[in-house]
Protein backbone atom coordinates (compact mmCIF):
# COMPACT_ATOMS: atom_id res chain seq x y z
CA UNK A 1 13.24 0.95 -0.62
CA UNK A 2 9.34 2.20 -0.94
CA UNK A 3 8.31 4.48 1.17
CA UNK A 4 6.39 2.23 2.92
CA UNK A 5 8.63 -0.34 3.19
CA UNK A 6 11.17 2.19 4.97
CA UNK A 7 8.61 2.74 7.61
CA UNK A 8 7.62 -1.23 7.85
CA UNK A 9 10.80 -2.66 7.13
CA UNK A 10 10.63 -5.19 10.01
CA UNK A 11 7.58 -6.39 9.47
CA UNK A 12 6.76 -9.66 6.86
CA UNK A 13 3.80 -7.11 5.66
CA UNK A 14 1.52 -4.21 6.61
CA UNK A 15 0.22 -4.35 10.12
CA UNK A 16 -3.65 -5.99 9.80
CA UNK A 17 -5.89 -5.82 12.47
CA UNK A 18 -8.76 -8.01 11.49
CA UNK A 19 -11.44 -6.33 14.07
CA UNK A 20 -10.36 -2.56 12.46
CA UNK A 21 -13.36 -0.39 12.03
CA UNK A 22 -13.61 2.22 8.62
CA UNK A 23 -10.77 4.84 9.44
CA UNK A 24 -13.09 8.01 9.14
CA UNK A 25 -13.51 8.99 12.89
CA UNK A 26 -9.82 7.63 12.96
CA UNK A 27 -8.48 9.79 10.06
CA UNK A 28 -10.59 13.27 11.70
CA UNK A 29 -8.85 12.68 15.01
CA UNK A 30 -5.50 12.33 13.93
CA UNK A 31 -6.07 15.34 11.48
CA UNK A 32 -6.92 17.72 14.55
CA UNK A 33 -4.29 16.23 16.72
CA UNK A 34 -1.69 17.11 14.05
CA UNK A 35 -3.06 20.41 13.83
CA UNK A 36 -2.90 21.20 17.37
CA UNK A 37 0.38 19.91 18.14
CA UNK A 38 2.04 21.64 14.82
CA UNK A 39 0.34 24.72 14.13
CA UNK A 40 1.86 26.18 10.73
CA UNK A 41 4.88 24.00 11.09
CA UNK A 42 2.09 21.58 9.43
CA UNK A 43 2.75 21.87 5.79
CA UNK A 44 0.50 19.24 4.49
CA UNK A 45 -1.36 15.87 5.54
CA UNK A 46 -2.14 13.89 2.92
CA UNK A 47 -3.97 10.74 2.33
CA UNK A 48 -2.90 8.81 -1.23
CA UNK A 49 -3.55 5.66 -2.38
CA UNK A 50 -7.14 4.14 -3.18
CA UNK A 51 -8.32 5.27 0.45
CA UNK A 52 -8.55 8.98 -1.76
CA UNK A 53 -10.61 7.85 -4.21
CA UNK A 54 -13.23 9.35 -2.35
CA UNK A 55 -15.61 5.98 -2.25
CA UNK A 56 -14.12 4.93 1.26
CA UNK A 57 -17.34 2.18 1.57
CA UNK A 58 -16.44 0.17 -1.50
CA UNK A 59 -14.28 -2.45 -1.82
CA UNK A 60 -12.63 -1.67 1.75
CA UNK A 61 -12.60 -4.39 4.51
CA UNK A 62 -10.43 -4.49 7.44
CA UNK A 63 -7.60 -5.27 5.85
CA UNK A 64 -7.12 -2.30 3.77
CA UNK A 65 -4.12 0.33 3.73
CA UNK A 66 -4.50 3.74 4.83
CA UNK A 67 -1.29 5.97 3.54
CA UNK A 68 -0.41 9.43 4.96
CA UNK A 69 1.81 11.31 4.31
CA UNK A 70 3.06 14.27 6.73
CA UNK A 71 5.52 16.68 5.85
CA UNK A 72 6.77 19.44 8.05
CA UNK A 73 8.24 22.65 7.66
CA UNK A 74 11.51 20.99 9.68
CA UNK A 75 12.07 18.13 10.85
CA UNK A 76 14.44 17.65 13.90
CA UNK A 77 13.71 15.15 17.01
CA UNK A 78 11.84 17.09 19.21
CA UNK A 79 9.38 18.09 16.03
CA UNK A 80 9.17 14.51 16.03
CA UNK A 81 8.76 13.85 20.10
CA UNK A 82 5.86 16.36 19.82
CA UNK A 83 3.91 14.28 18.18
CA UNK A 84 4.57 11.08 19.28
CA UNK A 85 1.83 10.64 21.04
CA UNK A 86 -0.78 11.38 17.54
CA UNK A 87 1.83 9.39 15.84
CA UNK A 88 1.76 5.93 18.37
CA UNK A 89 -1.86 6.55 19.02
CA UNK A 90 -2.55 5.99 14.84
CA UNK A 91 -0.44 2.93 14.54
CA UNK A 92 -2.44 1.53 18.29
CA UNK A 93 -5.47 1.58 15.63
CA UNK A 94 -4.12 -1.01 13.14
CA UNK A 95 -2.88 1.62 10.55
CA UNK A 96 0.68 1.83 8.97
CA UNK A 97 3.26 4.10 10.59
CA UNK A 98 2.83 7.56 9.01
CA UNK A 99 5.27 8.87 7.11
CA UNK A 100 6.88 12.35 7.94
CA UNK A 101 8.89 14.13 5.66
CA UNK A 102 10.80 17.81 5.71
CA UNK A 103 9.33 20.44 2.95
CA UNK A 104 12.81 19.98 1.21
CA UNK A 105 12.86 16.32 1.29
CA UNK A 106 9.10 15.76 0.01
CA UNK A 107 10.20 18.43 -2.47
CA UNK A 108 13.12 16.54 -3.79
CA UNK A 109 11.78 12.97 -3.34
CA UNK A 110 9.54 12.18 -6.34
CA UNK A 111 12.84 10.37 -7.81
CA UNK A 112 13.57 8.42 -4.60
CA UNK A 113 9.76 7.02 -3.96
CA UNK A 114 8.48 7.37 -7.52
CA UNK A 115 5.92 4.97 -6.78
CA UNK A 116 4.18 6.34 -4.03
CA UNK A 117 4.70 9.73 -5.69
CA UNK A 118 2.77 8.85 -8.93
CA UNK A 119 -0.10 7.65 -7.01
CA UNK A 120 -0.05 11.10 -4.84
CA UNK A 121 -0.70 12.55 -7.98
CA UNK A 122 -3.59 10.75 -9.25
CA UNK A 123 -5.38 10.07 -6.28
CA UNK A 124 -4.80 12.10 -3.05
CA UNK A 125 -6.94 14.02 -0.12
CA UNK A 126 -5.47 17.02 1.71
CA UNK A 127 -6.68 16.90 5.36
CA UNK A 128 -4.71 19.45 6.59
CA UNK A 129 -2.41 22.24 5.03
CA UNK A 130 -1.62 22.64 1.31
CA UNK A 131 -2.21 20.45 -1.58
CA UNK A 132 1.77 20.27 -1.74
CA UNK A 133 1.58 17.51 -4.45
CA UNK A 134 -0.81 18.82 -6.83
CA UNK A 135 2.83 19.47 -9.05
CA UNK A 136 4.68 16.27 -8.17
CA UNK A 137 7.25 15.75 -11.20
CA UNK A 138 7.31 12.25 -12.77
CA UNK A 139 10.20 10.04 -13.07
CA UNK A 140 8.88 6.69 -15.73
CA UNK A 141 12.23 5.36 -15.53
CA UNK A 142 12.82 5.23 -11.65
CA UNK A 143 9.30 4.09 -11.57
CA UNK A 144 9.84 1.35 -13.25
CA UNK A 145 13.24 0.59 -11.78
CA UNK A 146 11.67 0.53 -8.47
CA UNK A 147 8.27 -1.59 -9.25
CA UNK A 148 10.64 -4.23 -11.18
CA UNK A 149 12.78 -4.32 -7.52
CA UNK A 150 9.83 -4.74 -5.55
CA UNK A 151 8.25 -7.17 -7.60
CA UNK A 152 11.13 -8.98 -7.25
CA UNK A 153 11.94 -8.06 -3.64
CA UNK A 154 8.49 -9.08 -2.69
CA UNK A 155 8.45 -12.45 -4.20
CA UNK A 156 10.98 -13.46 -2.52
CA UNK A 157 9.81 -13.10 1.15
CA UNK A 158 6.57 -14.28 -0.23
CA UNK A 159 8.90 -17.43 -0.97
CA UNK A 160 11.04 -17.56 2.09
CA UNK A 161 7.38 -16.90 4.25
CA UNK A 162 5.48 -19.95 2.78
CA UNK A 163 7.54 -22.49 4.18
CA UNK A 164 6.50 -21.19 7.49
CA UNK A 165 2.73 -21.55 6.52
CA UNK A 166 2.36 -24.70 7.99
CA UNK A 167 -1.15 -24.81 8.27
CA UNK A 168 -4.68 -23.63 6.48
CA UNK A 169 -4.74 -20.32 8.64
CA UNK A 170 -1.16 -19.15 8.15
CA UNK A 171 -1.44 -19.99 4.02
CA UNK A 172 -4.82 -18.16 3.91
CA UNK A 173 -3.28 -15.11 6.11
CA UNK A 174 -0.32 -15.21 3.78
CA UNK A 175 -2.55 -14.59 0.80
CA UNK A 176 -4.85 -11.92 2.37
CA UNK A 177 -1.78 -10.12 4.11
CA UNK A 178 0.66 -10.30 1.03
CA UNK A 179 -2.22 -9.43 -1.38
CA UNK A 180 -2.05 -5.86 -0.77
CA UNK A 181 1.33 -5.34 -1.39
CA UNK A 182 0.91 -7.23 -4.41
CA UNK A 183 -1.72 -5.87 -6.23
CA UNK A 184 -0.22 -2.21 -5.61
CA UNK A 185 3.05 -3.35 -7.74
CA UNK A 186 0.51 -4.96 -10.30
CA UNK A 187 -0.87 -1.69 -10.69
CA UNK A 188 2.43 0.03 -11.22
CA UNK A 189 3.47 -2.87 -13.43
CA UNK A 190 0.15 -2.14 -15.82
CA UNK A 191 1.03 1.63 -15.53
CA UNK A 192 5.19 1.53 -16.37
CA UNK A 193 4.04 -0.05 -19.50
CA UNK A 194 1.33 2.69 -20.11
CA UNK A 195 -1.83 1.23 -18.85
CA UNK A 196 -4.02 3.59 -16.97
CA UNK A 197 -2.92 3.86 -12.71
CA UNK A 198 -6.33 1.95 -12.11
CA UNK A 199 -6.66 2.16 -8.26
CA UNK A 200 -9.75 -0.42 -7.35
CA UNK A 201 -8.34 -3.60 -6.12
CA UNK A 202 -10.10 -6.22 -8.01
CA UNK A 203 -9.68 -3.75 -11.22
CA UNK A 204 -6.34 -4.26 -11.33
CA UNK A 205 -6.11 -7.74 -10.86
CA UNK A 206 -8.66 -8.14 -13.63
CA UNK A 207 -6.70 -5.76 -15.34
CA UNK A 208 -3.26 -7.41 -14.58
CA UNK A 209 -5.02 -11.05 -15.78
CA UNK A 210 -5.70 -9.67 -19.59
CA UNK A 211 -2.36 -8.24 -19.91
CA UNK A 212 0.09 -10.80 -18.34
CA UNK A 213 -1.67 -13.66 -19.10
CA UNK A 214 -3.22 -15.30 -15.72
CA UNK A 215 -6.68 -16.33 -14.95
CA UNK A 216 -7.56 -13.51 -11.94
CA UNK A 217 -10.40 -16.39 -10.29
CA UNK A 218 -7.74 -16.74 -7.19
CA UNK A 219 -6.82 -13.06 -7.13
CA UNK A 220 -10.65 -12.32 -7.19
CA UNK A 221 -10.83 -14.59 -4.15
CA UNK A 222 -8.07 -13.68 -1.88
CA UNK A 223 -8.86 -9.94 -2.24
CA UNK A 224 -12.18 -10.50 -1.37
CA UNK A 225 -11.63 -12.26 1.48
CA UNK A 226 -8.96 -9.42 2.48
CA UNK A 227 -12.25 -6.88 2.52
CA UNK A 228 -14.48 -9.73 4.80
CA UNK A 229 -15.55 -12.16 2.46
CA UNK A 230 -15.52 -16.22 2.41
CA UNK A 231 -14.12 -16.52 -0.60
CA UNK A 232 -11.32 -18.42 0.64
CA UNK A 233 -11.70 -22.36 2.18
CA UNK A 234 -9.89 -22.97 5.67
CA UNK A 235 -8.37 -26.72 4.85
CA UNK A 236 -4.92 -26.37 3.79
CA UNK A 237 -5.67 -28.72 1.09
CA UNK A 238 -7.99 -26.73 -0.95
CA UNK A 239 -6.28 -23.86 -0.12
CA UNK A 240 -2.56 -25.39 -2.25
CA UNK A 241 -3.83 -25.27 -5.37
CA UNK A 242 -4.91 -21.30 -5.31
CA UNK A 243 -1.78 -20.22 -3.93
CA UNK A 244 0.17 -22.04 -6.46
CA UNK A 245 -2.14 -20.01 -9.02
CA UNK A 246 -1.19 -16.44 -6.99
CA UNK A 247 2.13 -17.77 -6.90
CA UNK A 248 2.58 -18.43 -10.35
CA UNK A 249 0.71 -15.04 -11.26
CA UNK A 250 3.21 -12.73 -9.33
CA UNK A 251 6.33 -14.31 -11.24
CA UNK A 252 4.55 -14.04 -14.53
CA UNK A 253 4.25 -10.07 -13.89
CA UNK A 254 7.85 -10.45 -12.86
CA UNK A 255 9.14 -12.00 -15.80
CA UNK A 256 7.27 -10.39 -18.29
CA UNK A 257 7.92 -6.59 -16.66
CA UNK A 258 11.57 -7.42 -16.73
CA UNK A 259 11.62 -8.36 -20.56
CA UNK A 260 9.03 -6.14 -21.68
């Protein structure tokens, strides 16, 4: 299981908060807090995923992820009572749980979370401590193994959640909530087959549209009404026919990443 999907494994998809403001002021306070409470014990804090890029105004709505990663000399549960207050505080702000690793476990995990781990190393931010992944090691063959599980995985609570979209709100949430997690495993799809790790959203779905064979019009959409756009109508009706396009895009990656 991802990473992320350890932390969230409860949840249908990441925690959204639609009112969430940019994470900067969020992302300084938590840094400090960490700081204080850990001292040296703090080996690293990291920020991955296309929040690093380092253009945090573009192409980021209130629906985006923010992944960080927190690794710890030790960890033992009162390292982890310590900072339970920095750590509930972050997720009170709409974000993802963050995960917290030991220095021996991040160390030995690149094979385990191989997805996450490839995008540390192309796009991360140290806010606190060492730049502990700068030498990540690179597994293709888990990688893939694990994005052609997701895929999979995913689809399938995308499936058993759409019967539950009863309405032209739930369908459009569905979209805008699943999207994320979607376009991340088209972008590890398009890499495991040796396309570049392409981290801007609508990139990769254009991206993912040339090389699986899917017009990217309703990707386009839905991801830019997950950053604040209209893109998407309200009525149920006219809502059908572009989630039977996303639909139908997701299992092509599927099918075609399994027999490629």
């Amino acid at each position: 299981m991802p990473l992320v999907q350890v932390l969230t494994a409860k949840l249908p998809y990441p925690i959204l908060m639609p009112g969430r403001k940019d994470p900067g002021a969020a992302l300084a306070r938590i840094t400090e807090w960490l700081q204080a409470v850990y001292g040296p014990a703090l080996v690293t804090l990291t920020l991955y995923g296309s929040r690093a890029e380092g253009n945090a105004g573009r192409h980021h709505g209130p629906a985006s992820d923010v992944n960080l990663l927190c690794v710890l000399d030790q960890v033992s549960a009162e390292r982890l009572a310590a900072g339970a207050d920095a750590l509930r505080w972050w997720q009170r702000q709409g974000h993802k749980p963050i995960a917290v690793l030991s220095r021996d476990e991040a160390r030995d995990a690149a094979d385990v979370f191989p997805i996450e781990y490839l995008d540390l190393q192309h796009h991360r931010q140290v806010l606190a401590g060492e730049d502990f992944f700068a030498s990540a090691a690179s597994f293709p063959r888990e990688h893939r193994q694990q994005v052609e599980h997701d895929l999979r995985a995913q689809l399938m609570r995308l499936r058993g959640r759409y019967p539950l979209a009863r309405d032209g709100k739930s369908l459009r949430q569905l979209m805008i909530e699943s999207s994320g997690t979607f376009v991340t495993l088209f972008r590890h799809a398009l890499a495991a087959l040796g396309e570049p790790l392409v981290m801007d959203k609508e990139a990769v779905a254009a991206a993912a549209a040339r090389r699986f064979g899917f017009a990217p019009e309703p990707w386009l959409r839905i991801l830019r009404a997950r950053h604040g756009g209209n893109d998407l109508p309200k009525d149920r009706a006219q809502l059908q026919p572009i989630f039977a396009a996303y639909l139908e895009s997701i299992q092509r990656v599927e099918r075609q990443l399994e027999t490629a």
